[in-house]
Protein backbone atom coordinates (compact mmCIF):
# COMPACT_ATOMS: atom_id res chain seq x y z
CA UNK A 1 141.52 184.43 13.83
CA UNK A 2 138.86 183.68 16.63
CA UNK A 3 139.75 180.57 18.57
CA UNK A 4 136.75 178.62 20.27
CA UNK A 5 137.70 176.35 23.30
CA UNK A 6 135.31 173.64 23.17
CA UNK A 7 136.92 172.89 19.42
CA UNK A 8 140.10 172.98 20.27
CA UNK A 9 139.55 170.64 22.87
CA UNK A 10 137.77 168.18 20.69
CA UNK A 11 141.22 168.72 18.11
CA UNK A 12 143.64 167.96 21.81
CA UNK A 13 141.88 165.03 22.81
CA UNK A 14 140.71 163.42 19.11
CA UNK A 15 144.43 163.79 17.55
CA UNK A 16 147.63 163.29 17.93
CA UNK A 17 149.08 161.40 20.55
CA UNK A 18 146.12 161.26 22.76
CA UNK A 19 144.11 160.00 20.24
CA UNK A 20 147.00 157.31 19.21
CA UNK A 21 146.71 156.16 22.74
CA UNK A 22 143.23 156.40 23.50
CA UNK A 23 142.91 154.10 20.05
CA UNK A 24 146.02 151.19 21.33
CA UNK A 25 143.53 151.02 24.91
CA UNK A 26 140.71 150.28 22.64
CA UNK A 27 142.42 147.79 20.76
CA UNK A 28 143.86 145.90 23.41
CA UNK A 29 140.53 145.71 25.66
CA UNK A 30 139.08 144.22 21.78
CA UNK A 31 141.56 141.88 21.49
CA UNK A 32 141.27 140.64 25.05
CA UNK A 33 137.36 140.63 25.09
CA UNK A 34 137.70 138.68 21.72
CA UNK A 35 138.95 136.08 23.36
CA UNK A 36 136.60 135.87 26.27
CA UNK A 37 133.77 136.10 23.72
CA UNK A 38 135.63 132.67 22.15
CA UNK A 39 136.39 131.16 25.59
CA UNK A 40 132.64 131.61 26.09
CA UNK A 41 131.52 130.52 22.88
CA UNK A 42 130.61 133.34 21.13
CA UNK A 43 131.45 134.50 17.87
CA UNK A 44 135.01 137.14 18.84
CA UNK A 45 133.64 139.76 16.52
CA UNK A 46 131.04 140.91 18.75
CA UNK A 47 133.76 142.08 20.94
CA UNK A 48 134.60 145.15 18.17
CA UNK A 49 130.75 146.27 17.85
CA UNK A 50 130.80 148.77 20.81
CA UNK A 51 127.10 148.23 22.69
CA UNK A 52 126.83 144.61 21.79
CA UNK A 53 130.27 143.69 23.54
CA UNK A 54 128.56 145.07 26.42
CA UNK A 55 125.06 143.13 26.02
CA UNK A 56 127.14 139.84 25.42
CA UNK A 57 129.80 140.67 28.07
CA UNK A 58 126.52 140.62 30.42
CA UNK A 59 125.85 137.42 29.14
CA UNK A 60 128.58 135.84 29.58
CA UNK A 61 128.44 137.36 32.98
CA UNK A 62 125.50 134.63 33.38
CA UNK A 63 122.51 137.33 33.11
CA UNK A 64 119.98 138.58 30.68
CA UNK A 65 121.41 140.53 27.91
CA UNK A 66 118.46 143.34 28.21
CA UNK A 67 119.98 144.06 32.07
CA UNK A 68 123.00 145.34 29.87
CA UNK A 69 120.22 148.79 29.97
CA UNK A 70 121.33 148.96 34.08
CA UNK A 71 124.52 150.69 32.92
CA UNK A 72 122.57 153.61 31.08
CA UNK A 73 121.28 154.27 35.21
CA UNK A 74 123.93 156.41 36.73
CA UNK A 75 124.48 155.01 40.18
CA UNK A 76 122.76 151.74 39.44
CA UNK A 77 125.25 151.32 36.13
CA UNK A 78 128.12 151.51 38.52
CA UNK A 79 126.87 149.15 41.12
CA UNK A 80 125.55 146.95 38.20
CA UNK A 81 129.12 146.90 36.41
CA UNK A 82 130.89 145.77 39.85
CA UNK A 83 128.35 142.90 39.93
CA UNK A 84 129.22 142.12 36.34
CA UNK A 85 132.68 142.38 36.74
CA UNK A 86 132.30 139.85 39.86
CA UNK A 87 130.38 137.42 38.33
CA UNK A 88 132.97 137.53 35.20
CA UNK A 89 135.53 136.45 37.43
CA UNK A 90 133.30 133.60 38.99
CA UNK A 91 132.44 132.14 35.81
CA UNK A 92 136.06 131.97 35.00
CA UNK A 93 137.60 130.90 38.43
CA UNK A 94 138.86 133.91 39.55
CA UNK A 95 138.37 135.20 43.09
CA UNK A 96 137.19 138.60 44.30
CA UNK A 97 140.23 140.28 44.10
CA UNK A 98 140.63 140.02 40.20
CA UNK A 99 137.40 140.97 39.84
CA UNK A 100 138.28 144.40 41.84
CA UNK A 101 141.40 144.32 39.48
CA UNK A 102 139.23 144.09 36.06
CA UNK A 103 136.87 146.79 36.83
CA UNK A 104 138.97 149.39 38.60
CA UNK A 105 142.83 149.03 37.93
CA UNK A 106 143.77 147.96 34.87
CA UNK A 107 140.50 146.31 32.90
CA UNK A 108 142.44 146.20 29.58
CA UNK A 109 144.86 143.86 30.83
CA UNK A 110 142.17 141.83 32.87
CA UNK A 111 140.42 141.05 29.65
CA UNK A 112 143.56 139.72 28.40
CA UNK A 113 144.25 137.71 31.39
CA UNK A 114 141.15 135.94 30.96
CA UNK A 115 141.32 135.56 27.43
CA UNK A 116 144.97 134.15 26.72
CA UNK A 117 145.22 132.93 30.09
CA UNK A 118 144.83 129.10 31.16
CA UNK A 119 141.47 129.55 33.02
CA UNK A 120 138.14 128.20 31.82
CA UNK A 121 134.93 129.33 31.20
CA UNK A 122 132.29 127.59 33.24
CA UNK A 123 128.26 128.61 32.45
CA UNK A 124 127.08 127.04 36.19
């Protein structure tokens, strides 16, 4: 029997325990944006639909959901999600440091932070 790399690739990284873990990240970054969506006053189920979390996480950001397009841009998507990721922490009180901390280190336990933690969303 012929064996063809690219598929078993797609069988290491889509099952088994990789796939188990890629799935718990997932869940945990949708159960922290969930409540970040309610903190901000959006309906927490937009948090599970994969591109919208990202239009409304934008929004919540304080900018135009259509700018949510900037991340499709290669460099400009990276620059744009640092700018996001500041302004996230602005509207909820956090300084520049957690903002470094939600897009680089750890973002699924940032988005939990902000959602079960005691800080307040703020639109100005």
């Amino acid at each position: 029997m012929d064996s063809n790399g690219i598929s078993d690739l797609y069988a290491s990284i889509f099952s088994g325990t990789t796939g188990l873990i890629v799935l718990v990240f997932y869940v945990l970054v949708a159960v922290g944006l969930w409540k970040v969506f309610t903190k901000a006053g959006y309906p927490g189920i937009l948090a599970v639909i994969p591109i919208v979390n990202v239009v409304f996480l934008v929004k919540i950001a304080g900018m135009s959901g259509w700018l949510a397009l900037l991340y499709l841009i290669p460099i400009v998507g990276f620059v744009f999600g640092i700018i996001v990721a500041v302004r996230l922490g602005e509207r909820f009180g956090k300084g520049g440091l957690f903002s470094f901390f939600l897009l680089f280190v750890f973002p699924y336990i940032g988005y939990l932070i902000l959602g079960f933690g005691d800080s307040r969303y703020s639109r100005a």
